[in-house]
C-alpha atoms as a PDB file:
ATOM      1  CA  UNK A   1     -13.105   4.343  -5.560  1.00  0.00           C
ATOM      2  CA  UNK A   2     -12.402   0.970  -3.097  1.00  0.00           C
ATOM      3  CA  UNK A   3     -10.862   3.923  -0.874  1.00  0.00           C
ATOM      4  CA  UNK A   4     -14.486   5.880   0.123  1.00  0.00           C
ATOM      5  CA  UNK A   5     -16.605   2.189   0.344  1.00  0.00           C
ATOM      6  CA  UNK A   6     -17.183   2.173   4.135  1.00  0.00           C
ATOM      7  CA  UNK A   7     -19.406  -1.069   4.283  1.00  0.00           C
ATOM      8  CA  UNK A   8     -20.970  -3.185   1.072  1.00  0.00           C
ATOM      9  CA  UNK A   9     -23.347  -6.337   1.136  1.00  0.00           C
ATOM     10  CA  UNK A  10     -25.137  -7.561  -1.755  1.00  0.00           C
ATOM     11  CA  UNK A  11     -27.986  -4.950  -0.884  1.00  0.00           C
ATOM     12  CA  UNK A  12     -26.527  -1.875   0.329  1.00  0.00           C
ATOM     13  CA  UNK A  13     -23.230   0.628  -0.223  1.00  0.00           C
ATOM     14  CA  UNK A  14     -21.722   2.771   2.257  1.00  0.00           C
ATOM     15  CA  UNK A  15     -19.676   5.563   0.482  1.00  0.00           C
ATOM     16  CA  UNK A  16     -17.198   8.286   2.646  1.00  0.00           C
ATOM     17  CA  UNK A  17     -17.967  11.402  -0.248  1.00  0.00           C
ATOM     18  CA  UNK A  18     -15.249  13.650  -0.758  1.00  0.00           C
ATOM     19  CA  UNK A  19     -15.661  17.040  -0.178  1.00  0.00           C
ATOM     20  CA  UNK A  20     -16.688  19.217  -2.973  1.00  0.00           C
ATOM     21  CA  UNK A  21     -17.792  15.859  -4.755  1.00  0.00           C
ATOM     22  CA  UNK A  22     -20.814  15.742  -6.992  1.00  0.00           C
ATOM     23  CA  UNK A  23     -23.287  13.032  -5.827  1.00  0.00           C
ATOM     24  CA  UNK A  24     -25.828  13.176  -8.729  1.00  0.00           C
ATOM     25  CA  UNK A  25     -25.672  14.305 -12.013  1.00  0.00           C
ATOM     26  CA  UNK A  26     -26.276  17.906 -13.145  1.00  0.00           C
ATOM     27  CA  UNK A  27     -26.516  20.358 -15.896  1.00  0.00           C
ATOM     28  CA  UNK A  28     -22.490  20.681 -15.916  1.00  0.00           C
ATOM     29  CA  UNK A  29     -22.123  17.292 -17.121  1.00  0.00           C
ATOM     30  CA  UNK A  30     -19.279  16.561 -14.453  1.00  0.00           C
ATOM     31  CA  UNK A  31     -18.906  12.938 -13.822  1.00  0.00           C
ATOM     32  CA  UNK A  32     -21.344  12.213 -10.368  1.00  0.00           C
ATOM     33  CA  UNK A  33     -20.133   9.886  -7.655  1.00  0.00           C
ATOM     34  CA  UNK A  34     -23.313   7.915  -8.597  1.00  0.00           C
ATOM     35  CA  UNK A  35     -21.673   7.188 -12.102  1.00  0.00           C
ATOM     36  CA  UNK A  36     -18.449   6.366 -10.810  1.00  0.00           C
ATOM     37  CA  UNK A  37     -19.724   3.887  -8.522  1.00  0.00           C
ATOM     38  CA  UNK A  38     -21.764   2.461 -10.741  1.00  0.00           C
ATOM     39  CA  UNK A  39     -18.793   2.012 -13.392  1.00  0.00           C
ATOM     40  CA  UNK A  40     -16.402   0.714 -11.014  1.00  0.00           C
ATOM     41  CA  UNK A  41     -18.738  -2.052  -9.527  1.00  0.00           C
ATOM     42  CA  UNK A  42     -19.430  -2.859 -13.213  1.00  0.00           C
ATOM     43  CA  UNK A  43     -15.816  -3.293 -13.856  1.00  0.00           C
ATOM     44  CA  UNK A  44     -14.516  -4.378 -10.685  1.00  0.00           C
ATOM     45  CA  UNK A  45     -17.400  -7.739 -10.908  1.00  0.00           C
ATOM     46  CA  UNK A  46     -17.169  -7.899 -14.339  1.00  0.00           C
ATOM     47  CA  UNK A  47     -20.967  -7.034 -14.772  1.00  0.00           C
ATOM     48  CA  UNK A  48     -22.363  -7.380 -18.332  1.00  0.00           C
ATOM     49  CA  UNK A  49     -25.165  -4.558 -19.038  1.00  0.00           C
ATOM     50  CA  UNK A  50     -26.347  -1.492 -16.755  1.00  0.00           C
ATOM     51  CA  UNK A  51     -25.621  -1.644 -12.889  1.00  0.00           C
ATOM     52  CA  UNK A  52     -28.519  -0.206 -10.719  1.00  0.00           C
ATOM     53  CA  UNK A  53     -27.466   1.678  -7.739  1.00  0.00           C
ATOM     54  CA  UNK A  54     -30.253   4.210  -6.272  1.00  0.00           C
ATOM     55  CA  UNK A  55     -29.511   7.289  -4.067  1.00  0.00           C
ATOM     56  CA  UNK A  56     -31.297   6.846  -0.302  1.00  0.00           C
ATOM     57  CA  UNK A  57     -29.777   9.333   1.215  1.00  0.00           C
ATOM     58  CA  UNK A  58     -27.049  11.801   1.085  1.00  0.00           C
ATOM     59  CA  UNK A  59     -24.846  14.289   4.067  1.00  0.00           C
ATOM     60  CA  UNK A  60     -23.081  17.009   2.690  1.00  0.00           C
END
């Protein structure tokens, strides 16, 4: 994950997507980009309880 974080402050997250990568969550169930992020932030600080991350805007 590190590897696709362009630029992060404490308010916003710049993310390179892979190609082919889902960015939310559908009806397949595959694992989003969105939950990724949000797990790995929650690991990699050590967060206890949910992480909020919201979806501005997305290229693909």
């Amino acid at each position: 994950m590190e590897e696709q974080i362009v630029f992060e402050d404490n308010h916003l997250l710049v993310i390179n997507k892979k190609v082919g990568q889902l960015v939310q969550g559908d009806k397949t169930g595959d694992d989003s980009l969105l939950e990724l992020i949000k797990n790995f932030i929650k690991k990699r600080d050590n967060k206890p309880g949910n992480v909020f991350l919201g979806l501005v805007h997305r290229i693909d």
